[in-house]
N, C-alpha and C. Protein backbone atom coordinates (compact mmCIF):
# COMPACT_ATOMS: atom_id res chain seq x y z
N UNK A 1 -41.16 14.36 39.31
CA UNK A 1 -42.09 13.31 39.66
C UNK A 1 -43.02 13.00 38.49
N UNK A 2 -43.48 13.98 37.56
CA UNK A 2 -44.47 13.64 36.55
C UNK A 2 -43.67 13.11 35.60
N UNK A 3 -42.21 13.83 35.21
CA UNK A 3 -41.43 12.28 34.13
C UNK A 3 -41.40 11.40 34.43
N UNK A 4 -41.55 10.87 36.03
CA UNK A 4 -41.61 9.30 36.07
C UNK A 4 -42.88 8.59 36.11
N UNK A 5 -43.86 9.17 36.34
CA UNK A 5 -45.03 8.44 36.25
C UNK A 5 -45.33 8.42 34.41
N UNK A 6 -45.04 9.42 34.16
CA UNK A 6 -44.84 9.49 32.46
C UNK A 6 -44.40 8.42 31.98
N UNK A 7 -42.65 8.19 32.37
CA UNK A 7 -42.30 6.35 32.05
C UNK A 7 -43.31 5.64 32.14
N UNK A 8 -43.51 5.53 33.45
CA UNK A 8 -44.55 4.05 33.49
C UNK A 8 -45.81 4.18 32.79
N UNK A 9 -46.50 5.25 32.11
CA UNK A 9 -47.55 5.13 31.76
C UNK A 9 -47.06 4.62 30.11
N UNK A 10 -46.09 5.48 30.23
CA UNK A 10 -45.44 5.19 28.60
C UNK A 10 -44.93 3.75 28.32
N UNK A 11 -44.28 3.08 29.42
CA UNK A 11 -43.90 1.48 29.37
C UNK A 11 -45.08 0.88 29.18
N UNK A 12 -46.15 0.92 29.93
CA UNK A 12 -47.38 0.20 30.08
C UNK A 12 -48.10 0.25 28.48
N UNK A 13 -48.49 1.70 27.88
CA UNK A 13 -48.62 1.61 27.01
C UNK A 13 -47.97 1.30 25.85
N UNK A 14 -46.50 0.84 25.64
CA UNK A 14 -45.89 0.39 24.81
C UNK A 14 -46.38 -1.41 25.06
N UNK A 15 -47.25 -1.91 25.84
CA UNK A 15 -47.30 -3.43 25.76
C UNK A 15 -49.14 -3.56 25.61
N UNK A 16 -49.83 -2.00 25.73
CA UNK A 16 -51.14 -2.50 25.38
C UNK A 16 -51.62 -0.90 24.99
N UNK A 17 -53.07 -1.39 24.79
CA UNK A 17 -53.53 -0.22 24.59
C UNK A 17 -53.92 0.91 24.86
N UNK A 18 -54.59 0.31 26.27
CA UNK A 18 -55.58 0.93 26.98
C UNK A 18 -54.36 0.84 28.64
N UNK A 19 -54.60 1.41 29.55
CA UNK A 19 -54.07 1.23 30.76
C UNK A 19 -54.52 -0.08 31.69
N UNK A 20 -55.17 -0.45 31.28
CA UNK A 20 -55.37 -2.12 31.87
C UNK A 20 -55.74 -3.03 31.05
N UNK A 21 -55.36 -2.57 29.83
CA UNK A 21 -55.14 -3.56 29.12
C UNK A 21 -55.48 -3.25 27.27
N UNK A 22 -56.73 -4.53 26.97
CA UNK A 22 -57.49 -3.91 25.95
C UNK A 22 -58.65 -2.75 25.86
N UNK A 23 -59.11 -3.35 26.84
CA UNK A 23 -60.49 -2.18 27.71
C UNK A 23 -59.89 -0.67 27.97
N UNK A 24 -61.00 -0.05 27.29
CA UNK A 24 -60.92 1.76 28.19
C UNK A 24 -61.80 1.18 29.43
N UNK A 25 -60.82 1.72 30.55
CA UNK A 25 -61.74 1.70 32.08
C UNK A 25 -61.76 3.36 32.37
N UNK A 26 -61.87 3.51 33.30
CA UNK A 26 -62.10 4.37 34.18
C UNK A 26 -60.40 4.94 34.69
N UNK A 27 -59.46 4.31 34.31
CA UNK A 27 -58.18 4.25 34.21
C UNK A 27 -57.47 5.11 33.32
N UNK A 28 -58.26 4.72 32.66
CA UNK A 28 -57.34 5.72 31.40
C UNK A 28 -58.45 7.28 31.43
N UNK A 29 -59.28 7.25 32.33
CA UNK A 29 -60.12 8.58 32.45
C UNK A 29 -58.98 9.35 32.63
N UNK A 30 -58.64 8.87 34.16
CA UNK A 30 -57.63 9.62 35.61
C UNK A 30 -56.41 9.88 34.85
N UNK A 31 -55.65 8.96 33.82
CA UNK A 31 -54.44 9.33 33.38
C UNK A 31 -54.23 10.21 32.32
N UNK A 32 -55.80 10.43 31.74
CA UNK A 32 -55.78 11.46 30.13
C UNK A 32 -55.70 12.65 31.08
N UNK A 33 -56.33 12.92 31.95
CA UNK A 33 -56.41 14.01 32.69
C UNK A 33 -55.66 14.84 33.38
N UNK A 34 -54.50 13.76 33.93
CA UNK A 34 -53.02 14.14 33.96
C UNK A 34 -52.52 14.42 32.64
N UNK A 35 -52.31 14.10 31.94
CA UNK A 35 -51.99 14.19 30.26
C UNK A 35 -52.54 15.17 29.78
N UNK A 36 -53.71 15.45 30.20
CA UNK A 36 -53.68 16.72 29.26
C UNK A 36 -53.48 18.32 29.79
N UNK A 37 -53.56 18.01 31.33
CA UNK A 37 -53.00 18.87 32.23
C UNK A 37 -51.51 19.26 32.11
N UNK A 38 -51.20 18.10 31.70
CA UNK A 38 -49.07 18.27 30.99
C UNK A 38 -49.18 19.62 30.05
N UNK A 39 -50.46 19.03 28.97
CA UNK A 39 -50.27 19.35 27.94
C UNK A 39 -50.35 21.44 28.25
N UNK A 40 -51.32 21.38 28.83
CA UNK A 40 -52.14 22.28 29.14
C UNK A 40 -50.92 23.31 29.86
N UNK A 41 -49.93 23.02 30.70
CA UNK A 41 -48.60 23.80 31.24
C UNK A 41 -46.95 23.55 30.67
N UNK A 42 -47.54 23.30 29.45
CA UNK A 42 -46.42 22.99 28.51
C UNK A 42 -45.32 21.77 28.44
N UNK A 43 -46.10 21.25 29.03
CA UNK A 43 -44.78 19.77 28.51
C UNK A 43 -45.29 18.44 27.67
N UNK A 44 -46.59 19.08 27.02
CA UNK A 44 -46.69 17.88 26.54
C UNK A 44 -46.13 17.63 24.73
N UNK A 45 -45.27 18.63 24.66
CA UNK A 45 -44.31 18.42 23.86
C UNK A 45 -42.86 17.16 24.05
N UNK A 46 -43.37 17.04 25.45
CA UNK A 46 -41.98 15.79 25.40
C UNK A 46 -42.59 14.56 25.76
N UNK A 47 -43.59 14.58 25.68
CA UNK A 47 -44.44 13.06 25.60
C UNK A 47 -43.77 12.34 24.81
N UNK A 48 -43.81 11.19 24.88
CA UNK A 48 -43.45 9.84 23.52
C UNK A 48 -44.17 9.78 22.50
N UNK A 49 -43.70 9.27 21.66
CA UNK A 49 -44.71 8.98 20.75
C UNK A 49 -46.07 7.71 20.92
N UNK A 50 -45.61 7.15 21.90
CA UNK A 50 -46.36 6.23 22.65
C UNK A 50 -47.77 6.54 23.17
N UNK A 51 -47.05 8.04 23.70
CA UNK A 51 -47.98 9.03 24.87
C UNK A 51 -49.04 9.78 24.08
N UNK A 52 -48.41 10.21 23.12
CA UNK A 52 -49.12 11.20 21.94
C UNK A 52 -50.08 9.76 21.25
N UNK A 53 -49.86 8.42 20.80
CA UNK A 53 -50.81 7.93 19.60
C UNK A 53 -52.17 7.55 20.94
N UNK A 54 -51.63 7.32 22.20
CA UNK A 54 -52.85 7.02 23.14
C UNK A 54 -53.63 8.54 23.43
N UNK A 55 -53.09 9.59 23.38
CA UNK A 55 -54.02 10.65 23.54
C UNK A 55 -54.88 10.74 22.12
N UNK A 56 -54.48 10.37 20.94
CA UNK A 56 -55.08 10.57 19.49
C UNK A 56 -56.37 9.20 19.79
N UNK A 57 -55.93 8.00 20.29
CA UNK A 57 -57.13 7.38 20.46
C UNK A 57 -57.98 7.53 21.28
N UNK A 58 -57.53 8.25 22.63
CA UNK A 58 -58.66 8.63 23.76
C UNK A 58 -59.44 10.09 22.71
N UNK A 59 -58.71 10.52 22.11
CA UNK A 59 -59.78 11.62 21.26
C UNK A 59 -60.75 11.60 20.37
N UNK A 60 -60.24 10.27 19.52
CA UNK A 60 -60.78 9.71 18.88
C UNK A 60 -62.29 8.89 19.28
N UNK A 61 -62.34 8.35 20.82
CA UNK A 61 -63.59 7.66 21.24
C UNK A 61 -64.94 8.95 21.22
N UNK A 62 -65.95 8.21 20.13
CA UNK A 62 -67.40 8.74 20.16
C UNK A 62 -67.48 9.51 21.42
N UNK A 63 -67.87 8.33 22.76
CA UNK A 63 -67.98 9.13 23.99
C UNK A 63 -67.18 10.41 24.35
N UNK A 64 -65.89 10.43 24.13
CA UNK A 64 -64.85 11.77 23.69
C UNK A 64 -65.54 12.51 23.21
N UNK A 65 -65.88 12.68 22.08
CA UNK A 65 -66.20 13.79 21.58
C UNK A 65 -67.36 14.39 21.93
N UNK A 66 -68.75 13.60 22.08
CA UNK A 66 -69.84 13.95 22.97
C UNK A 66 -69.72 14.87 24.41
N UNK A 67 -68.68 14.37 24.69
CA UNK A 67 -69.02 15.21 26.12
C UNK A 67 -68.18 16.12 25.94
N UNK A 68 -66.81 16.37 24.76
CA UNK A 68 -66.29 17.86 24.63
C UNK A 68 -67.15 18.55 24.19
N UNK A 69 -68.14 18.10 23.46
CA UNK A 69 -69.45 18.85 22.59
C UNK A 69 -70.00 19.45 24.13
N UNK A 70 -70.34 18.91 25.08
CA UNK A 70 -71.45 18.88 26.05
C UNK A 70 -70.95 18.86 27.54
N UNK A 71 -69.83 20.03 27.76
CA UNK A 71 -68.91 19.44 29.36
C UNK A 71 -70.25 19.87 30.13
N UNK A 72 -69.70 19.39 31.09
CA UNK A 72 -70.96 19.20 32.94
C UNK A 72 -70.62 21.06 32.71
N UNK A 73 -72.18 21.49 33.59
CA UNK A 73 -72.20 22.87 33.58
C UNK A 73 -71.48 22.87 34.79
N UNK A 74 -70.67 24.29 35.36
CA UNK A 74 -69.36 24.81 36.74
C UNK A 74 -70.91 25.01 37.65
């Protein structure tokens, strides 16, 4: 089930940037999070290259890095 939602995130992002489009929403929060949860139980070695340059730009956003600096206290 997660290779296929994988396709479609991977189709979608082969025609833009962001998951709805040009804009980071709140969209591409919910789907890095799956993504990096892949990553996190080993499969995110078979991501696309599609999959991998959108995780390098969600890492890349200022706000990104601020709040890895600063996660919510448990």
């Amino acid at each position: 089930m997660f290779q296929n939602r994988l396709a479609l995130v991977s189709r979608r992002l082969d025609e833009v940037p962001y998951m709805v489009g040009k804009a980071f929403t709140a969209a591409d929060i919910s789907v890095r999070y799956a993504l990096e949860l892949g990553s996190r139980v080993g499969i995110g070695d078979q991501y696309s290259p599609t999959i991998k340059s959108y995780l390098e730009r969600l890492h890349a956003r200022d706000v990104y890095k601020r709040a890895m600096k600063n996660p919510a206290p448990n």
